[in-house]
N, C-alpha and C. Protein backbone atom coordinates (compact mmCIF):
# COMPACT_ATOMS: atom_id res chain seq x y z
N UNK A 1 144.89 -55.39 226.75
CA UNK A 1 145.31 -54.16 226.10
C UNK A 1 144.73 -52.93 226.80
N UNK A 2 143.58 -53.09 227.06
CA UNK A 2 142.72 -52.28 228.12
C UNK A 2 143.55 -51.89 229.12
N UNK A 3 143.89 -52.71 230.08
CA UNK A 3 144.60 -52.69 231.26
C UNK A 3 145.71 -51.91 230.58
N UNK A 4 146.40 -52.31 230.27
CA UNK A 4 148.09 -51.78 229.51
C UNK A 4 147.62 -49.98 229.25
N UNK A 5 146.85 -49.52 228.52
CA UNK A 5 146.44 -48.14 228.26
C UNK A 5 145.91 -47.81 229.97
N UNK A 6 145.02 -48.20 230.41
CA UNK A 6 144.69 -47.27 231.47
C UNK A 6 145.50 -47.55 232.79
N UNK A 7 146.53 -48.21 232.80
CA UNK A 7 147.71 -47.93 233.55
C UNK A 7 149.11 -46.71 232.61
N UNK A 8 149.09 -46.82 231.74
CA UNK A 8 149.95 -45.76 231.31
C UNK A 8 149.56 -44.75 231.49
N UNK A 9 148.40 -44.05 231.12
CA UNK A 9 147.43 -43.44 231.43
C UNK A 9 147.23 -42.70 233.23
N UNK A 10 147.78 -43.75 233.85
CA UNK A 10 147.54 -43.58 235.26
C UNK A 10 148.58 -43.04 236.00
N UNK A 11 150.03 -43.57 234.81
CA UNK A 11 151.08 -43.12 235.20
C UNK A 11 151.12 -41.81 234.73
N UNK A 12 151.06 -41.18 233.65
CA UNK A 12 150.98 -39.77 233.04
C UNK A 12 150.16 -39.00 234.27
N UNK A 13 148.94 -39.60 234.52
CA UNK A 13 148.26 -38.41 235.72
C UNK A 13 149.28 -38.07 236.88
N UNK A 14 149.39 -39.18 237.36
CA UNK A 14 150.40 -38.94 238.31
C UNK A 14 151.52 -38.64 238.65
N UNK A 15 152.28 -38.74 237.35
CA UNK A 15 153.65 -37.92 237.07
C UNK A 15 153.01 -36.24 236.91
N UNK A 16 152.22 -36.09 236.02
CA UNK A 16 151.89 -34.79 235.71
C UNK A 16 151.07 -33.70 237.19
N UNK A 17 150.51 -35.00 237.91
CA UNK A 17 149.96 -34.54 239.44
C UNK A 17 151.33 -33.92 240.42
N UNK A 18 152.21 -34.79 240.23
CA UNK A 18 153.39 -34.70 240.86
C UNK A 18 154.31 -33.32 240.93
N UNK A 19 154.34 -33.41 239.19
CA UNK A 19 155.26 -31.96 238.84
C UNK A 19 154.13 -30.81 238.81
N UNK A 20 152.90 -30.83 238.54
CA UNK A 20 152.02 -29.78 239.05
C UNK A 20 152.28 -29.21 240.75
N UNK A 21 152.25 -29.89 241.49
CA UNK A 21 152.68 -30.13 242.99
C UNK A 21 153.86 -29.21 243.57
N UNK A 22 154.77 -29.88 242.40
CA UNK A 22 155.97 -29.37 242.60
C UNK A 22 156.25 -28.23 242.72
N UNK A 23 155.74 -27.54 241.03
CA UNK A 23 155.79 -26.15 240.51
C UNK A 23 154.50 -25.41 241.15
N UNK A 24 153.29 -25.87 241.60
CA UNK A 24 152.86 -25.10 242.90
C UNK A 24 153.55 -24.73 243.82
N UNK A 25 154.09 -25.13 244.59
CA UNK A 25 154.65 -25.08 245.78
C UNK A 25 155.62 -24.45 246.08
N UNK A 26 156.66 -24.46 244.47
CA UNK A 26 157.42 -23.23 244.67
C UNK A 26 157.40 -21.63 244.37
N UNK A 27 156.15 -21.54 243.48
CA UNK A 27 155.18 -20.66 243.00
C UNK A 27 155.94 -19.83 244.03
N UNK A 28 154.98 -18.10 243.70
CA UNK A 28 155.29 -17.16 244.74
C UNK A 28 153.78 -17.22 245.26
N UNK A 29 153.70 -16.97 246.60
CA UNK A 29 152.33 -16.96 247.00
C UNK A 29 151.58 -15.83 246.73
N UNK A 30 150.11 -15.70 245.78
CA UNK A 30 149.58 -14.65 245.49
C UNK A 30 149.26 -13.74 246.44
N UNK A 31 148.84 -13.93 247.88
CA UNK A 31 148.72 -13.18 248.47
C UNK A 31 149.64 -12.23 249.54
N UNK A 32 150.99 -12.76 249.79
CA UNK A 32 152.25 -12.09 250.31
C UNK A 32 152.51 -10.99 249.58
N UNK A 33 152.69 -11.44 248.03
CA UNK A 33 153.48 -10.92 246.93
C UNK A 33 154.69 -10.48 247.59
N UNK A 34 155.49 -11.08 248.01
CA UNK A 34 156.85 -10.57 248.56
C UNK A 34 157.82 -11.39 248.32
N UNK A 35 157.42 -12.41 247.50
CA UNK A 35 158.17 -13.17 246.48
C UNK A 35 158.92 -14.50 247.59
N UNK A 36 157.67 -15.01 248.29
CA UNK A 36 157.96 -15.88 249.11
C UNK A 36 157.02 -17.17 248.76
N UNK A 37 158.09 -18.12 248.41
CA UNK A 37 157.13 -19.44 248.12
C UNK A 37 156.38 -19.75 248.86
N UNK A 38 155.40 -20.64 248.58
CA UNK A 38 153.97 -22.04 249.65
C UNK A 38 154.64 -22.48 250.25
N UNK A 39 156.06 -22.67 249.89
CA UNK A 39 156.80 -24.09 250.24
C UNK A 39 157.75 -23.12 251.82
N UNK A 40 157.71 -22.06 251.44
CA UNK A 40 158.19 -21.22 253.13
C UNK A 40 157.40 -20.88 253.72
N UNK A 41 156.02 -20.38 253.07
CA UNK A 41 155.30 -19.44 254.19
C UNK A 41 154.25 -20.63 254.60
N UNK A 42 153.64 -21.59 254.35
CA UNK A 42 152.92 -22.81 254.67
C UNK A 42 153.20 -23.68 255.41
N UNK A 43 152.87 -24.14 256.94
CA UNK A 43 153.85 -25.55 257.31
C UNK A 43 152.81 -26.54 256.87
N UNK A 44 153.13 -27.05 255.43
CA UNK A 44 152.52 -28.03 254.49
C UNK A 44 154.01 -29.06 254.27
N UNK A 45 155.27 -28.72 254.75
CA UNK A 45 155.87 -29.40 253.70
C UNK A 45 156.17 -31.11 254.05
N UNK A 46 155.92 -31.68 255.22
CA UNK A 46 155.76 -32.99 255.25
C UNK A 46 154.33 -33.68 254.24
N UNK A 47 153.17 -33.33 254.20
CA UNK A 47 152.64 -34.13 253.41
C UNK A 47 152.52 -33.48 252.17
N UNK A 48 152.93 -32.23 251.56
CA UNK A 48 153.22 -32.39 250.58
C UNK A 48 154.75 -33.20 249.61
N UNK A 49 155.44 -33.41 250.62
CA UNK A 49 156.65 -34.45 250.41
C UNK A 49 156.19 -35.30 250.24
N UNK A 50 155.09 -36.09 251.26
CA UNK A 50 154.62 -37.05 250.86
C UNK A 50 153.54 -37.14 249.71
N UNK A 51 152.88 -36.62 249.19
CA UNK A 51 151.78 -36.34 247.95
C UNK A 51 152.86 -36.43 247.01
N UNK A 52 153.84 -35.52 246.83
CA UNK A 52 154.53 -35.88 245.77
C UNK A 52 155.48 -37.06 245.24
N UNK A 53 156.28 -37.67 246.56
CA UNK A 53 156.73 -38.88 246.26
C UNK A 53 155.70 -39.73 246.31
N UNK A 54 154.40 -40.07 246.94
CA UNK A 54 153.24 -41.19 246.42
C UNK A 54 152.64 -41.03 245.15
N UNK A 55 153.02 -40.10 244.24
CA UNK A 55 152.35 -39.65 243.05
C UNK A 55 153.63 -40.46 242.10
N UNK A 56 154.69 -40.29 242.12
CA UNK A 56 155.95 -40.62 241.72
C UNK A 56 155.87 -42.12 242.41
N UNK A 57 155.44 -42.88 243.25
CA UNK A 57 155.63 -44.12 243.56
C UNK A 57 154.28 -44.91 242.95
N UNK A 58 153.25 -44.32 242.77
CA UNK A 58 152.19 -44.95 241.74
C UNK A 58 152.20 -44.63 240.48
N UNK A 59 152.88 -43.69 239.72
CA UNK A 59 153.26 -43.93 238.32
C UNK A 59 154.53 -44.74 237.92
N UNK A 60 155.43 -45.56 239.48
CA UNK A 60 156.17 -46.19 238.85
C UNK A 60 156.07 -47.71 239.13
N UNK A 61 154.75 -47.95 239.66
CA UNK A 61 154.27 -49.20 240.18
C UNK A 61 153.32 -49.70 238.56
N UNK A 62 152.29 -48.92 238.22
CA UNK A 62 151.66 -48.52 236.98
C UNK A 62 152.99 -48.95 235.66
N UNK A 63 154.06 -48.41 236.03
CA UNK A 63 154.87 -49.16 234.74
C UNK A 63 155.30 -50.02 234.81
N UNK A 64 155.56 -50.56 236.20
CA UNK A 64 156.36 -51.53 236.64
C UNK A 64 154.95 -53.02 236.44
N UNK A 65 153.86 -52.94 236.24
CA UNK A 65 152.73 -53.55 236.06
C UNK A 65 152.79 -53.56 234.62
N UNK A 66 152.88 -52.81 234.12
CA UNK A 66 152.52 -52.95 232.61
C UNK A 66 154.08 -53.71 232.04
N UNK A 67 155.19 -53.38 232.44
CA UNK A 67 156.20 -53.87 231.88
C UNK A 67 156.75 -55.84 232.18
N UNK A 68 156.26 -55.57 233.70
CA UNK A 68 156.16 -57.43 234.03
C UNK A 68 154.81 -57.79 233.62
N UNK A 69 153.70 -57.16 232.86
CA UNK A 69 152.31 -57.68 232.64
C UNK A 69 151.64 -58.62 234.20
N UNK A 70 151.80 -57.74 234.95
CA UNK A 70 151.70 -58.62 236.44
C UNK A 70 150.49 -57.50 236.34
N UNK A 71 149.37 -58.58 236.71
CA UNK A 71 147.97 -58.14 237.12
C UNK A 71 147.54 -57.53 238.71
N UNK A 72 148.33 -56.44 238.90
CA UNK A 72 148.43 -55.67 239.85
C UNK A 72 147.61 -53.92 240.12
N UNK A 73 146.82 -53.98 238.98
CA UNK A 73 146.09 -53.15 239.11
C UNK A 73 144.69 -52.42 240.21
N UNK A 74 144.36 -53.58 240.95
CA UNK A 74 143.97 -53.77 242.31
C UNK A 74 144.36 -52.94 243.42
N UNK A 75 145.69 -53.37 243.48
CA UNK A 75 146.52 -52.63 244.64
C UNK A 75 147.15 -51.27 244.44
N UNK A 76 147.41 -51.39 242.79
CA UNK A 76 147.66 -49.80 242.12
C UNK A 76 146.58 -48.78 242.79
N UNK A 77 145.56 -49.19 242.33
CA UNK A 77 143.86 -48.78 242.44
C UNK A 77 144.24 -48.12 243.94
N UNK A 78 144.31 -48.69 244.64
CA UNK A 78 144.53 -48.49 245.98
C UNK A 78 145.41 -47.67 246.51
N UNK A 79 146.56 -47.88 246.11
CA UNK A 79 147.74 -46.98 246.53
C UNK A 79 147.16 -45.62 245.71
N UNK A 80 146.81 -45.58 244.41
CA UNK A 80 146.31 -44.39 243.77
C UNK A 80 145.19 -43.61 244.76
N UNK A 81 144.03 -44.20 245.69
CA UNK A 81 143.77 -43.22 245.96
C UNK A 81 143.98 -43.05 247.44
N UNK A 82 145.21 -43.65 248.02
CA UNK A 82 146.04 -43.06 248.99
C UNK A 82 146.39 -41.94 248.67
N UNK A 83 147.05 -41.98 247.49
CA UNK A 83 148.18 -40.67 246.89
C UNK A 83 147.44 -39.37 246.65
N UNK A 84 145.94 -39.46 246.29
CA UNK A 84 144.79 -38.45 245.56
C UNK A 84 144.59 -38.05 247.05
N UNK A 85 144.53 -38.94 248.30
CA UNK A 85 143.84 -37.91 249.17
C UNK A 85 145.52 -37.42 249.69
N UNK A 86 146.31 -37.87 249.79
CA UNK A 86 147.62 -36.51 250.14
C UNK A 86 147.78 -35.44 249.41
N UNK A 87 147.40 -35.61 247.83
CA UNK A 87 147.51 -34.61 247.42
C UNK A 87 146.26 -33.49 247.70
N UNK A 88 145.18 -34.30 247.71
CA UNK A 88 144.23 -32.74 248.38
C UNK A 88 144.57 -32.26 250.03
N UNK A 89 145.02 -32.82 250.85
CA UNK A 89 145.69 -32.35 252.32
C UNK A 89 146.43 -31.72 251.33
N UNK A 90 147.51 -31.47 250.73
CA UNK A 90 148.76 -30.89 250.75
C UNK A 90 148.31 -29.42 250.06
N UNK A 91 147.12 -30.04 248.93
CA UNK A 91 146.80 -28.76 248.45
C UNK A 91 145.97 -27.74 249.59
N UNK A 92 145.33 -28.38 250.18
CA UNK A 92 144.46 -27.78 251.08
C UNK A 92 145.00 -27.48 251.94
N UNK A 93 146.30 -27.48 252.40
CA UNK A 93 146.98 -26.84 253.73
C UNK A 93 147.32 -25.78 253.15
N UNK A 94 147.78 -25.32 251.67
CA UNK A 94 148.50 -24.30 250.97
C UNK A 94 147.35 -23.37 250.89
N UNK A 95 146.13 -23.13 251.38
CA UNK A 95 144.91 -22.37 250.74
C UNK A 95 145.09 -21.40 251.95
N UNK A 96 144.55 -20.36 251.14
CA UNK A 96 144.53 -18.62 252.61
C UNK A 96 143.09 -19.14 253.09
């Protein structure tokens, strides 16, 4: 039951990591103010493509574990913090 909660759990971060990502990126950048997204004035957008679809591919591995009850939380574990360090590159390329 343990397992079952802190994989749902794992999926919510990472869906919610994902669309945070998202709606960063198209943000306006605070410091232009000329109403030009991260996602134009940054050349971030290959690994933030990738941060966001690995965020979206470990919250659907996380359900896909909990729904076959396949004891795959190991490799989740793993791919999860593949996905955590793209998302700090992606955030960290977007910084002045």
């Amino acid at each position: 039951m343990l397992r079952k909660v802190g994989l749902i759990g794992e999926a919510i971060v990472f869906l919610g990591l994902s669309a945070w990502l998202t709606w960063y990126v198209a943000r306006e950048d605070d410091y232009r103010r000329d109403g030009i997204s991260r996602w134009s004035t940054y050349d971030a957008q290959p690994i933030t493509v990738v941060a966001i679809v690995s965020g979206v591919i470990v919250a659907a591995f996380a359900i896909y574990s909990v729904a076959r009850e396949q004891k795959l939380a190991g490799i989740n574990f793993l791919m999860a913090l593949g996905s955590v360090a793209a998302f700090y590159v992606a955030r960290a390329s977007m910084t002045n």
